[in-house]
N, C-alpha and C. Protein backbone atom coordinates (compact mmCIF):
# COMPACT_ATOMS: atom_id res chain seq x y z
N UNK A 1 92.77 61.59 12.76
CA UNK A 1 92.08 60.93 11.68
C UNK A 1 93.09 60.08 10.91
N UNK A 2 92.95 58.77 10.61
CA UNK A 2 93.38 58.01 10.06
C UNK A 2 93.41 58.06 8.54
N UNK A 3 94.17 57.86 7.82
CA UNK A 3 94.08 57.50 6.44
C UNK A 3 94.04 56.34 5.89
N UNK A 4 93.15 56.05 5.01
CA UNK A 4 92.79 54.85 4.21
C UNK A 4 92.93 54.30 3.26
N UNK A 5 93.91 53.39 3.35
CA UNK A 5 94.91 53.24 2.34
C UNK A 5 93.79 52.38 1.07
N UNK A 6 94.57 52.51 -0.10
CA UNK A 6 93.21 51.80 -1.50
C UNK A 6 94.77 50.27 -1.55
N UNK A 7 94.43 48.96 -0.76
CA UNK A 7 95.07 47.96 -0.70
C UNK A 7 94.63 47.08 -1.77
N UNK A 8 94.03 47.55 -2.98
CA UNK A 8 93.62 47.05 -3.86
C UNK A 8 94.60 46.97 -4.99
N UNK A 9 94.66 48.50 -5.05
CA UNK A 9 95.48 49.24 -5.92
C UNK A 9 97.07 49.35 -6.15
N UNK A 10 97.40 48.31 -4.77
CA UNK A 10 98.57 48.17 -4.31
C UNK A 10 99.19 47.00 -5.44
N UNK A 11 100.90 47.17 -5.32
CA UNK A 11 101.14 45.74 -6.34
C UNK A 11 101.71 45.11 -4.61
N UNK A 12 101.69 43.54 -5.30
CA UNK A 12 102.20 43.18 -3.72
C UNK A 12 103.50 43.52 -3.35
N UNK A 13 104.62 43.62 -4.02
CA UNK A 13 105.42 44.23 -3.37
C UNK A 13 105.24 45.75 -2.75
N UNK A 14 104.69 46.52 -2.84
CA UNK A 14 103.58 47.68 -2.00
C UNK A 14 103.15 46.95 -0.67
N UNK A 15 102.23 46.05 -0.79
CA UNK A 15 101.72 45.43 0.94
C UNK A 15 102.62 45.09 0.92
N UNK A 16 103.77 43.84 0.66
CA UNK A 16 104.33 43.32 1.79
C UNK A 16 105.06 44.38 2.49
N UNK A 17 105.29 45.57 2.10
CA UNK A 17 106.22 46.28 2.76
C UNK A 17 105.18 47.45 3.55
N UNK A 18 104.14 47.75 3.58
CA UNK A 18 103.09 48.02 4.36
C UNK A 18 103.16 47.44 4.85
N UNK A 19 102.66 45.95 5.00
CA UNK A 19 102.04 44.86 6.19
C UNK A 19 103.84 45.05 6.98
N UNK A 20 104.83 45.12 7.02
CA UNK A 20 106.02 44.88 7.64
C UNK A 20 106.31 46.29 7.97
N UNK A 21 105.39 47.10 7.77
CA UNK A 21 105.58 48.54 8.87
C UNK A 21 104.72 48.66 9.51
N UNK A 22 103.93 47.82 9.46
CA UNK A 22 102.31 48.17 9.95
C UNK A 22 101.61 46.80 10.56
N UNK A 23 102.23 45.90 11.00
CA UNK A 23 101.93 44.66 12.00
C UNK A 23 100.79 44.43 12.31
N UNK A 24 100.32 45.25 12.89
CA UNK A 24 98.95 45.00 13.35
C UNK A 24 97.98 44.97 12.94
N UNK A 25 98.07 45.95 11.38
CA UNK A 25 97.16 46.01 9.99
C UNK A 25 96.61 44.84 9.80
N UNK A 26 95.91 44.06 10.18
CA UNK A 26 94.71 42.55 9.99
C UNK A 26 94.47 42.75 8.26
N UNK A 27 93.57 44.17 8.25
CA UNK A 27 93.09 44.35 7.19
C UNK A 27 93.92 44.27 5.60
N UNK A 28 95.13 45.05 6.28
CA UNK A 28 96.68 45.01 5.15
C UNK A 28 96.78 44.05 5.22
N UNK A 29 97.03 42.75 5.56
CA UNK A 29 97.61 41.62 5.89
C UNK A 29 96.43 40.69 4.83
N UNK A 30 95.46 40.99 5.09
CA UNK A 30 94.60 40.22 4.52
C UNK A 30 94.32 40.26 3.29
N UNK A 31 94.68 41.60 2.68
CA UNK A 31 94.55 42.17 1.11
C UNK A 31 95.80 42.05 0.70
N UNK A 32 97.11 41.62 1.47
CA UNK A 32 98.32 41.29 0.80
C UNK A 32 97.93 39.38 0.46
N UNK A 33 97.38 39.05 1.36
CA UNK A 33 97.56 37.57 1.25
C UNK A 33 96.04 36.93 0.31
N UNK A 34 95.55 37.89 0.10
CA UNK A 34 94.61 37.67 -1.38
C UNK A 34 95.22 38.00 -2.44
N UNK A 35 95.88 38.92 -2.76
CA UNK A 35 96.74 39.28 -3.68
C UNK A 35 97.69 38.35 -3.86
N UNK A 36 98.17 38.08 -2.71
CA UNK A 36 99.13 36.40 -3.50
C UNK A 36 98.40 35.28 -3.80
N UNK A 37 97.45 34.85 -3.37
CA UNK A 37 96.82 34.19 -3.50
C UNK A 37 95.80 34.29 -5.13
N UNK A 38 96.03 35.45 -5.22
CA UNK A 38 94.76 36.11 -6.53
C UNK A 38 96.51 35.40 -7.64
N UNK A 39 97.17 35.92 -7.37
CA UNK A 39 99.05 35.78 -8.25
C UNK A 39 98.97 34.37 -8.41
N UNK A 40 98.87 33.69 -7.50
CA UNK A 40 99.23 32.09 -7.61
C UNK A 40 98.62 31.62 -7.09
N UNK A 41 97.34 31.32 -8.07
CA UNK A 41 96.04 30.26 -6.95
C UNK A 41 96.62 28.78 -6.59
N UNK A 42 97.91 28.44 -7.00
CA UNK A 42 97.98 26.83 -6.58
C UNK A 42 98.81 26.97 -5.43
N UNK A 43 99.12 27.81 -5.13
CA UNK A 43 100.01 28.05 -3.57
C UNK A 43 99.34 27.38 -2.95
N UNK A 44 99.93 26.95 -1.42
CA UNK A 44 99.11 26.14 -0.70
C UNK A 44 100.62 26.64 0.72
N UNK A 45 99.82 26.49 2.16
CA UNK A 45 100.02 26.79 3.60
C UNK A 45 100.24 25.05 4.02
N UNK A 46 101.11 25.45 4.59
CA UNK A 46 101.54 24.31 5.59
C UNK A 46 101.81 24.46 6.63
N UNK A 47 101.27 23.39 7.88
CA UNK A 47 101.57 23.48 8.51
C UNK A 47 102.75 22.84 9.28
N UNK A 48 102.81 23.19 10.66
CA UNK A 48 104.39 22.18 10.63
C UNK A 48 103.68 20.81 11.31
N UNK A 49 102.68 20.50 11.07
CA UNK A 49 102.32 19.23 11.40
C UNK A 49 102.85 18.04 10.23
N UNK A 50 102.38 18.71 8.77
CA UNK A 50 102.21 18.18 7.39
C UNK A 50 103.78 17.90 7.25
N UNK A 51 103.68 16.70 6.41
CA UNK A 51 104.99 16.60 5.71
C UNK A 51 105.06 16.95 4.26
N UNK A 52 106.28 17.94 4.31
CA UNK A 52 106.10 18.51 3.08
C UNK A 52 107.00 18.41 1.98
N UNK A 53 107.60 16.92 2.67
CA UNK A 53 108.80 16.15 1.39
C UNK A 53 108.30 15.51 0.20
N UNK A 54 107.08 15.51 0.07
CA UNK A 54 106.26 15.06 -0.88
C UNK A 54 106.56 16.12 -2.11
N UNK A 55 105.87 17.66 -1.23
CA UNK A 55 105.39 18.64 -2.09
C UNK A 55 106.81 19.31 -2.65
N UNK A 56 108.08 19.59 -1.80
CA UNK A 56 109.82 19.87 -2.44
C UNK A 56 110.24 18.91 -3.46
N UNK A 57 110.26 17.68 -2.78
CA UNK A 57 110.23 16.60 -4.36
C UNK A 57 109.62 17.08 -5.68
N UNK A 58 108.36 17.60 -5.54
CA UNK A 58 107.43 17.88 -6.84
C UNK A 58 108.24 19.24 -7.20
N UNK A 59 107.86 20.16 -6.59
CA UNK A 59 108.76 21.59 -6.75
C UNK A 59 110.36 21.76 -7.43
N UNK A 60 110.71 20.51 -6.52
CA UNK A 60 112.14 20.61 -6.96
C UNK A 60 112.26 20.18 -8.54
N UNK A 61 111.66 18.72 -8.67
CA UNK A 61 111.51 18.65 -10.20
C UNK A 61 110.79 19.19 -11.01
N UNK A 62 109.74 20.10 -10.94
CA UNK A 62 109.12 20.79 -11.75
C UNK A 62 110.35 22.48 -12.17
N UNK A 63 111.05 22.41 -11.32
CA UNK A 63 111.58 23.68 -11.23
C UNK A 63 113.03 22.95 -12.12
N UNK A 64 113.60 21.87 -11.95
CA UNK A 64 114.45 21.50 -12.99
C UNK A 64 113.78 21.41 -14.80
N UNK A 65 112.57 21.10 -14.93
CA UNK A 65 112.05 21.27 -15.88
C UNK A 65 112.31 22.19 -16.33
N UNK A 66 111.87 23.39 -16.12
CA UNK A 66 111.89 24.53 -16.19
C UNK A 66 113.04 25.31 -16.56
N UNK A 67 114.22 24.96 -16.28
CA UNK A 67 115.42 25.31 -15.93
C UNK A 67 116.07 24.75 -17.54
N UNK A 68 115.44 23.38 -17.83
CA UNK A 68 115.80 23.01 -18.96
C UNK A 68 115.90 23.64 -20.33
């Protein structure tokens, strides 16, 4: 019998280190990457098609702002 983990209840540093013992966990995987996603709705996936010198340009100077 399996146990059922509450991936709700988890903080994400909890899944990511579940999902990286537990690989095959779809379900872990999927409640870690809502949870980041729930953390920082403006995140955004790239692929390696996209060019993403646009989006480091922005990052980079928003993050010197910041720094100020």
């Amino acid at each position: 019998m399996s146990i059922k983990f509450n991936f709700a209840a988890m903080t994400a540093i909890e899944l990511r280190a579940y999902v990286l013992e537990h690989r095959n966990d779809e379900e872990a995987l999927h409640a870690y990457l809502d949870k980041l996603y729930a953390e920082n709705p403006s995140s955004q996936v790239y692929s390696s098609e996209d060019n993403v010198s646009e989006a480091v340009t922005e990052y980079l100077k928003n993050k010197q702002t910041k720094e100020l």
